[in-house]
Protein backbone atom coordinates (compact mmCIF):
# COMPACT_ATOMS: atom_id res chain seq x y z
CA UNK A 1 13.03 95.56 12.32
CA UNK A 2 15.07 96.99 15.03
CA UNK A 3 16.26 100.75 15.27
CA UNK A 4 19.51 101.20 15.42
CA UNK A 5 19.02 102.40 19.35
CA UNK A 6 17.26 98.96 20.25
CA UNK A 7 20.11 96.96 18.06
CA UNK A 8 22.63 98.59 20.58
CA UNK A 9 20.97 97.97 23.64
CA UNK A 10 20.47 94.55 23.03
CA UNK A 11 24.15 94.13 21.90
CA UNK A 12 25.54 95.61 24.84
CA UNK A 13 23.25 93.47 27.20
CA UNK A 14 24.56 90.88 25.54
CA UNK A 15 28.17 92.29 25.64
CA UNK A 16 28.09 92.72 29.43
CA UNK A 17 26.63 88.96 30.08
CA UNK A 18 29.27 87.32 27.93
CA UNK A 19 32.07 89.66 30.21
CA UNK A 20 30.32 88.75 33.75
CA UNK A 21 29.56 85.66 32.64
CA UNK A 22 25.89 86.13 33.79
CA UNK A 23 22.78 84.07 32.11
CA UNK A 24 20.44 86.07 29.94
CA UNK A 25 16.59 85.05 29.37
CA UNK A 26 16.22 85.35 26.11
CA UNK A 27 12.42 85.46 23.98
CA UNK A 28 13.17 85.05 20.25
CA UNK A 29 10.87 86.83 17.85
CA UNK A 30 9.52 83.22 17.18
CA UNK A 31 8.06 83.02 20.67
CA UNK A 32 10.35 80.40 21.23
CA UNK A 33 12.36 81.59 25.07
CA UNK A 34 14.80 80.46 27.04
CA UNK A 35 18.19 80.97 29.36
CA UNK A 36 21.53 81.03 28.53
CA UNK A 37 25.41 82.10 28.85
CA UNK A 38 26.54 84.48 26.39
CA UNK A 39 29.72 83.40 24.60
CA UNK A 40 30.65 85.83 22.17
CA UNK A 41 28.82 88.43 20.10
CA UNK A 42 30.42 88.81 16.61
CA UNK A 43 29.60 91.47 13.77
CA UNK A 44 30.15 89.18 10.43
CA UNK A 45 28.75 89.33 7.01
CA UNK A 46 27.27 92.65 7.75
CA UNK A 47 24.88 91.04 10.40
CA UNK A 48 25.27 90.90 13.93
CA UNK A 49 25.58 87.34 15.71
CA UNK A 50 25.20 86.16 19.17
CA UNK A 51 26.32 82.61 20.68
CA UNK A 52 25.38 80.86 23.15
CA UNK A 53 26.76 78.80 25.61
CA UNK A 54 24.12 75.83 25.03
CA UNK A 55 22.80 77.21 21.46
CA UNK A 56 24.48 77.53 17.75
CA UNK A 57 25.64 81.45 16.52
CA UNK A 58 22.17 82.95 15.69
CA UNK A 59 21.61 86.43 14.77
CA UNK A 60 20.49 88.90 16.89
CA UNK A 61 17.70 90.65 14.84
CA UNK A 62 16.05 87.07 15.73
CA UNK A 63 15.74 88.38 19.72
CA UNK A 64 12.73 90.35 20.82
CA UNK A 65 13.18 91.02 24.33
CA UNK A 66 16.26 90.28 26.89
CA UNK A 67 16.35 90.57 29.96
CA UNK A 68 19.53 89.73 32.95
CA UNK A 69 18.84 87.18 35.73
CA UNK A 70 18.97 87.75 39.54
CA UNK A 71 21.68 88.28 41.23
CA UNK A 72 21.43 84.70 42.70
CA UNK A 73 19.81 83.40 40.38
CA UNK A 74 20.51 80.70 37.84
CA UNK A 75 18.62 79.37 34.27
CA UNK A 76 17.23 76.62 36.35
CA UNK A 77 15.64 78.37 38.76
CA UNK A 78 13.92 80.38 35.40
CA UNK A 79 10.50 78.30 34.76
CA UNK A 80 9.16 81.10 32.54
CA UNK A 81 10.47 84.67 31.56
CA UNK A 82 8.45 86.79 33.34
CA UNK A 83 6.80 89.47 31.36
CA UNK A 84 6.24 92.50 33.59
CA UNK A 85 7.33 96.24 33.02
CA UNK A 86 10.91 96.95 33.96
CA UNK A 87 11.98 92.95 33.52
CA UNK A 88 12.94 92.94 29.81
CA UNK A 89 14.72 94.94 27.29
CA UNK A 90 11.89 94.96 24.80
CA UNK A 91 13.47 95.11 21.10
C-alpha cells in the first residue's frame, strides 16, 4: 500500500500530465506497462481514479511506478519503460 507521500506524488504527476497534456509511462502493480495521455484524475467513492486517454478510469493504488516522457518524445517512440535510477517515480 502506498503512503500517503507516494499517493501524492503520483497524483500530482498525473495532475501535471493531464494539464500539459504530456504522455506518462505508466507500470501497473500487475507488471502490465504502458504509455498514455492523462485525462482526468478524480477522487470518488473514497478512492482515487485516473483515466486515460486510450484506457478505462482505473484506480491509482493499481500504479507502481510513473514516470514523464521526453521532451520530444512520444508513446511510440517508448518500446519499453526504462528502469534506471532517476527515470521513474517509484510508488
Amino acid at each position: 500500500m502506498m503512503s500517503t507521500e507516494e499517493r501524492q506524488t503520483v497524483i500530482t504527476l498525473l495532475a501535471e500530465a493531464a494539464v500539459a497534456r504530456r504522455s506518462l509511462v505508466i507500470e501497473l502493480h500487475d507488471g502490465q506497462h504502458f504509455c498514455d495521455g492523462v485525462h482526468d484524475v478524480l477522487y470518488e467513492y473514497g478512492e482515487d481514479f485516473v483515466v486515460f486517454h486510450a484506457r478505462n478510469r482505473m484506480l491509482v493504488r493499481d500504479i507502481a511506478r510513473a514516470a514523464r516522457t521526453g521532451r520530444d518524445q512520444d508513446c511510440e517512440d517508448i518500446a519499453q519503460p526504462a528502469d534506471a535510477a532517476g527515470v521513474w517515480c517509484s510508488l
